[in-house]
C-alpha atoms as a PDB file:
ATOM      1  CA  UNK A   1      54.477  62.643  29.963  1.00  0.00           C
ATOM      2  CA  UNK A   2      57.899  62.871  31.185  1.00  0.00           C
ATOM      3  CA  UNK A   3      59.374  60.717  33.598  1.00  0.00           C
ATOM      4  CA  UNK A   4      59.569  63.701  36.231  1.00  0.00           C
ATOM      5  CA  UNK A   5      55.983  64.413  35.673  1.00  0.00           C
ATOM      6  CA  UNK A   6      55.403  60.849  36.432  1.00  0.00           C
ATOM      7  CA  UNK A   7      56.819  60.958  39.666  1.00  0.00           C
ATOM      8  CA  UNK A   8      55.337  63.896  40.894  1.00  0.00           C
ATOM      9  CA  UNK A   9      51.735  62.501  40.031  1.00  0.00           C
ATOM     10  CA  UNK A  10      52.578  59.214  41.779  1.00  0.00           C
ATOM     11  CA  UNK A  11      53.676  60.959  44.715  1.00  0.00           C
ATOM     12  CA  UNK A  12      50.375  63.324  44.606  1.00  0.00           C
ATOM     13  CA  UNK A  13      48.353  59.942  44.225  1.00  0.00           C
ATOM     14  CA  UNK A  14      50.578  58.657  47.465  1.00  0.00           C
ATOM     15  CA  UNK A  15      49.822  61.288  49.553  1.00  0.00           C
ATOM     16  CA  UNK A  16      46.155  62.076  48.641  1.00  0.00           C
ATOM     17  CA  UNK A  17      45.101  58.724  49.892  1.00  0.00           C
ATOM     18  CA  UNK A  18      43.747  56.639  46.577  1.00  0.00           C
ATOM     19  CA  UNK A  19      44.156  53.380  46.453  1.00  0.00           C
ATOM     20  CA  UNK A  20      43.974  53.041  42.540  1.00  0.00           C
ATOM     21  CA  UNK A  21      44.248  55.635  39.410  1.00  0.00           C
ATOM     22  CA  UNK A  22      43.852  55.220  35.960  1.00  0.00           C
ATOM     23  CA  UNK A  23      44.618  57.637  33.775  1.00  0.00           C
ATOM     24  CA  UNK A  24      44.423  58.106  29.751  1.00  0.00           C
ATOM     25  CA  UNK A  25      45.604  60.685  27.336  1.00  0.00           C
ATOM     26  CA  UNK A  26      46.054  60.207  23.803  1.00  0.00           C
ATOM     27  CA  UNK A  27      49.841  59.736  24.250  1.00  0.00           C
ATOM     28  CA  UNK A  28      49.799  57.504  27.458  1.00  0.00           C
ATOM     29  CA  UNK A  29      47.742  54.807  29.670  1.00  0.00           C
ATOM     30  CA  UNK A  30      49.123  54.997  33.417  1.00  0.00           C
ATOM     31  CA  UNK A  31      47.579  52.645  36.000  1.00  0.00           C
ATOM     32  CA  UNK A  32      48.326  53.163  39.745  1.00  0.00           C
ATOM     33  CA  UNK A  33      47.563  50.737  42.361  1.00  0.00           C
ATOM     34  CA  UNK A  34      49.188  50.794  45.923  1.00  0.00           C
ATOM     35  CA  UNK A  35      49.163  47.041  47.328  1.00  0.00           C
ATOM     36  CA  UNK A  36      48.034  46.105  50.546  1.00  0.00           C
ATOM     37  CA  UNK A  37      49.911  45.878  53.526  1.00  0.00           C
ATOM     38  CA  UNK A  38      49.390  42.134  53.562  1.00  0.00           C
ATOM     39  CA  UNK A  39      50.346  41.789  50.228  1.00  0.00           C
ATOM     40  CA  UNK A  40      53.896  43.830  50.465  1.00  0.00           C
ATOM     41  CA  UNK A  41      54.760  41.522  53.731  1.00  0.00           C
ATOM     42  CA  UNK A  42      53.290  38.112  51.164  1.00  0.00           C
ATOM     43  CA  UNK A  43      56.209  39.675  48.735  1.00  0.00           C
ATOM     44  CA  UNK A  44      58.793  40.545  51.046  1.00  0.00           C
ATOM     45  CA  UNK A  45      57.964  37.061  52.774  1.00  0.00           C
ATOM     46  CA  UNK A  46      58.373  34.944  49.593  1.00  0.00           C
ATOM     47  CA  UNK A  47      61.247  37.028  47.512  1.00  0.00           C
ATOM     48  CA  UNK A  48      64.446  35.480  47.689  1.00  0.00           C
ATOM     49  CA  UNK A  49      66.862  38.169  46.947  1.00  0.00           C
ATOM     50  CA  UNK A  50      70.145  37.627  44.807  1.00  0.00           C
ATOM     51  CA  UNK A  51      72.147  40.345  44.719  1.00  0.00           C
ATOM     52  CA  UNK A  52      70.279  42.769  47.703  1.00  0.00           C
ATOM     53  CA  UNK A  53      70.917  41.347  50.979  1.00  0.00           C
ATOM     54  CA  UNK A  54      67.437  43.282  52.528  1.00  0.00           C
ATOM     55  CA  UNK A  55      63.751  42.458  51.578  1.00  0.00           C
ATOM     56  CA  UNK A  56      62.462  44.552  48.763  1.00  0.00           C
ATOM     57  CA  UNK A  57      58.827  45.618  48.958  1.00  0.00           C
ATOM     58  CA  UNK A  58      57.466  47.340  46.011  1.00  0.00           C
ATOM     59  CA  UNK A  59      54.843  49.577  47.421  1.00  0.00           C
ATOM     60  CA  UNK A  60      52.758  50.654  44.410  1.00  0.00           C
ATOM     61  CA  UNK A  61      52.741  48.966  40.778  1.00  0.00           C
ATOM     62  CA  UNK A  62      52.606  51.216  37.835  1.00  0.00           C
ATOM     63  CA  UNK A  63      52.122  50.054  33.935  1.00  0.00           C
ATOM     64  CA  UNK A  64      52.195  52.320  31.280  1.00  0.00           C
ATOM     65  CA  UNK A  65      51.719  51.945  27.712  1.00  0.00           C
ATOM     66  CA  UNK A  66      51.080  54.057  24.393  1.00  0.00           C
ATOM     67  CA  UNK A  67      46.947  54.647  24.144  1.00  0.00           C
ATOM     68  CA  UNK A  68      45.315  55.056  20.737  1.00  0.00           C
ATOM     69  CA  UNK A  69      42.169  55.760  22.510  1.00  0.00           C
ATOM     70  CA  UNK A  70      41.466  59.091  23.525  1.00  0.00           C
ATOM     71  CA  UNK A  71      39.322  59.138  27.004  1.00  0.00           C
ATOM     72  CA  UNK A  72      35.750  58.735  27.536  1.00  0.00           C
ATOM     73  CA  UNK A  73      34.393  62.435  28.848  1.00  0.00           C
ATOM     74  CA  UNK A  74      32.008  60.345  31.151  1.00  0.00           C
ATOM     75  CA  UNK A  75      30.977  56.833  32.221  1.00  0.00           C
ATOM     76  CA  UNK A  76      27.736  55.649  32.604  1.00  0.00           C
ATOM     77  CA  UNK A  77      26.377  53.067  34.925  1.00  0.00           C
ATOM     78  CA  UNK A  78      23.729  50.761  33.866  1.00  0.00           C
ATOM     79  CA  UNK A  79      20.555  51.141  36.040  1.00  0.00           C
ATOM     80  CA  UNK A  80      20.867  49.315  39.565  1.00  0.00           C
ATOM     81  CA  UNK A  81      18.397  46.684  40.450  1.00  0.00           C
ATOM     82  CA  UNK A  82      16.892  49.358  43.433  1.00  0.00           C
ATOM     83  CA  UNK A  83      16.295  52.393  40.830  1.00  0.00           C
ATOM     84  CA  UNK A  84      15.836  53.805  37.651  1.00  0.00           C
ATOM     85  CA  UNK A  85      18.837  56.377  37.969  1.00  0.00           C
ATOM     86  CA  UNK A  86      21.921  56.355  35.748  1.00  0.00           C
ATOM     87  CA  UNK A  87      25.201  57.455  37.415  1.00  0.00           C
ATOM     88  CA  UNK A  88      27.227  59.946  35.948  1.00  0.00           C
ATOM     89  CA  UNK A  89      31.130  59.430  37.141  1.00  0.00           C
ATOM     90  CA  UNK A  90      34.295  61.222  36.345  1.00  0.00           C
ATOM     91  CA  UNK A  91      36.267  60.323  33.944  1.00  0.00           C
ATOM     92  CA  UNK A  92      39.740  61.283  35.768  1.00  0.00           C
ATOM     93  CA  UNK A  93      40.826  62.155  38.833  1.00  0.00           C
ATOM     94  CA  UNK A  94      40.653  65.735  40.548  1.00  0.00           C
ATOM     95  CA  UNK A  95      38.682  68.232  41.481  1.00  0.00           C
ATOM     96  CA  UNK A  96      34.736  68.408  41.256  1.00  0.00           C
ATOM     97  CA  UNK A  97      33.661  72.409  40.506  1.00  0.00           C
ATOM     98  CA  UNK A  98      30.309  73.008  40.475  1.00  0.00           C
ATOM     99  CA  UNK A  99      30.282  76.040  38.306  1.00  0.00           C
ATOM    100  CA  UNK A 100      32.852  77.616  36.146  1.00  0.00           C
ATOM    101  CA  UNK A 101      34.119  79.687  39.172  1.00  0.00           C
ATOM    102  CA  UNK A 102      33.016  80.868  43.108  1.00  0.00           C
ATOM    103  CA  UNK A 103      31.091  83.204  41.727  1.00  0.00           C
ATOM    104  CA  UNK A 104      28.638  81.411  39.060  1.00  0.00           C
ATOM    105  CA  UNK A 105      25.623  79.517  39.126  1.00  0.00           C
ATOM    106  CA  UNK A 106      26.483  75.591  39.292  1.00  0.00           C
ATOM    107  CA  UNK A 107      25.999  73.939  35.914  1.00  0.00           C
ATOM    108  CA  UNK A 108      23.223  72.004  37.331  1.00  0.00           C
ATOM    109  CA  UNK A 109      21.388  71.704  40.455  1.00  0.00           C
ATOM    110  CA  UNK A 110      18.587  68.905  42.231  1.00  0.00           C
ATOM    111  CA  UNK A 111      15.642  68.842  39.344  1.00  0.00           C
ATOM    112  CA  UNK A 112      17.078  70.296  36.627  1.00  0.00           C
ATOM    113  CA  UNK A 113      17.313  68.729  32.994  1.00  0.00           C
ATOM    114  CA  UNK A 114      20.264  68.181  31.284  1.00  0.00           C
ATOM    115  CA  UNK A 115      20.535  66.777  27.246  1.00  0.00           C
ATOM    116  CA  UNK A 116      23.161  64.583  26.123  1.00  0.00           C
ATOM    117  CA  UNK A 117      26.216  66.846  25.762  1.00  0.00           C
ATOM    118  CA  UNK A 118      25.697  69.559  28.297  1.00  0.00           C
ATOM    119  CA  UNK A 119      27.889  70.366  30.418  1.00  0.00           C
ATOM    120  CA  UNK A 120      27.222  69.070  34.355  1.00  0.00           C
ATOM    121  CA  UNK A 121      30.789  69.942  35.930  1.00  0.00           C
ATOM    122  CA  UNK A 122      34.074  70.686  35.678  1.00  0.00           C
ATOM    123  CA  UNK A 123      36.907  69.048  36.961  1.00  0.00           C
ATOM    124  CA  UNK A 124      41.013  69.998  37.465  1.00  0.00           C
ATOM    125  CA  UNK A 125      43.640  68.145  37.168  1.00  0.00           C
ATOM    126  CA  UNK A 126      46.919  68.917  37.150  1.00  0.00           C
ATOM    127  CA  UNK A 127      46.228  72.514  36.440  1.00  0.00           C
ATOM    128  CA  UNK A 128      43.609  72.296  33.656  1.00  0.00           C
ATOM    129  CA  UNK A 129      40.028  72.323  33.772  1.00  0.00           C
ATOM    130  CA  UNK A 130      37.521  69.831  31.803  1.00  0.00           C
ATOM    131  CA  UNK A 131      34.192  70.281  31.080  1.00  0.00           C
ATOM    132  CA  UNK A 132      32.405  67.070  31.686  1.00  0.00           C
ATOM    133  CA  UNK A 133      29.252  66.384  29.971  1.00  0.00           C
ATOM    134  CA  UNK A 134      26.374  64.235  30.262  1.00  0.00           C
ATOM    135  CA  UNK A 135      25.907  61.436  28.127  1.00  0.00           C
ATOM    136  CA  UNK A 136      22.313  61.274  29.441  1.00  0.00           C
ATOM    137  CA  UNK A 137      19.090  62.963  28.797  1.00  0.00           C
ATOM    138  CA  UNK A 138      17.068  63.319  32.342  1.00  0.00           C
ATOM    139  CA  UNK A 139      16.495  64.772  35.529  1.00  0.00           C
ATOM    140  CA  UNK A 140      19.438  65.840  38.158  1.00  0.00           C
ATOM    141  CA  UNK A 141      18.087  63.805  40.730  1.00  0.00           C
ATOM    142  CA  UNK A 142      20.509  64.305  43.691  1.00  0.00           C
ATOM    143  CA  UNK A 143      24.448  65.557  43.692  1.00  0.00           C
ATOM    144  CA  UNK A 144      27.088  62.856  44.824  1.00  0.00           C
ATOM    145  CA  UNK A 145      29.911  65.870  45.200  1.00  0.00           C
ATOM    146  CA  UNK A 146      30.604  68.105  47.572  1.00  0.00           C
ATOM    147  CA  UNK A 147      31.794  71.414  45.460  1.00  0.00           C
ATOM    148  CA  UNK A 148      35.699  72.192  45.580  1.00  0.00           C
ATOM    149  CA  UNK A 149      36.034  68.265  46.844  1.00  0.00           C
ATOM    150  CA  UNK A 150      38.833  65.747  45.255  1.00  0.00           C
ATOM    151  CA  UNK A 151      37.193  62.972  42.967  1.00  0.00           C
ATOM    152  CA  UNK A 152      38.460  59.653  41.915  1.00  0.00           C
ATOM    153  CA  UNK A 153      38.569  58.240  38.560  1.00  0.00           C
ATOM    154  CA  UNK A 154      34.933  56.472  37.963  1.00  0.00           C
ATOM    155  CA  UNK A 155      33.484  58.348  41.167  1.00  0.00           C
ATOM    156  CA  UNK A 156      30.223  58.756  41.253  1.00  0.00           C
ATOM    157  CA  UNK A 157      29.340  62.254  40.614  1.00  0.00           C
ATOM    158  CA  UNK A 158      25.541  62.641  39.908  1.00  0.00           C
ATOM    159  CA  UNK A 159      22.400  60.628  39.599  1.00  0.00           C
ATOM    160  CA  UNK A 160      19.631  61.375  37.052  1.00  0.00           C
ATOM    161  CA  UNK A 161      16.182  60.062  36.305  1.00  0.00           C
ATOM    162  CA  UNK A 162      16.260  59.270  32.392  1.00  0.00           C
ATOM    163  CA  UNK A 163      12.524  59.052  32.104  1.00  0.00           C
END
């Protein structure tokens, strides 16, 4: 990514309202994590500035660094201590699509079975669309998602019954 491209996804992130991103490609790792209110006052509180004569706050903290790893096309949850359901959660941050556009069938629906690969969603970011697939066998037990709603990264997108 470019360093212009980086700016205008941190100020996307800034003004959509997440508190933390992570993102991974094969050529970079960002993490994006706005602080606290308390904490930026804790900082401008406690930094004793040299050369700047006002308090600096830094208002979001960003690391990036080469990834060899590609990213995972979905997370699973282990089962909770309540149920037997699996969580499927996106892998990325976006936009959760139903169905491949307004005018198709959603991928899955409440009861249906889905196999370890198929495809459950699609979600956009930054102008490109990714098929996300289940890594679970089961049962489409209830939709987290509201169609054409923004996700976060490791948001909770569907529950399914692997038995």
């Amino acid at each position: 990514m470019k360093a212009k491209e980086i700016k205008e996804l941190i100020n996307f992130i800034a003004n959509s309202g997440l508190d933390e991103v992570n993102i991974e490609t094969d050529e970079i790792k960002l993490h994006v994590k706005k602080q606290s209110e308390a904490v930026a006052k804790l900082v401008e509180q406690t930094h004793q500035p040299q050369v700047i004569q006002q308090p600096v706050s830094i208002p979001q903290q960003i690391t990036t660094s080469p990834s060899t790893e590609s990213a995972a096309p979905v997370k699973e949850d282990n089962t909770s201590t309540e149920t037997n359901y699996i969580t499927i959660k996106s892998p990325m941050i976006g936009t959760f699509y139903r169905s491949s556009s307004p005018e198709s069938d959603a991928f899955v629906n409440v009861g249906d079975n889905v196999s370890n690969g198929s495809v459950v969603c699609i979600i956009e970011a930054m102008k490109l669309f990714n098929e996300i697939e289940s890594e679970v066998s089961g049962k489409i037990v209830k939709v987290l998602v509201e169609n054409a709603s923004p996700v976060e990264y490791d948001q909770p997108l569907f529950l399914v019954d692997p038995s």
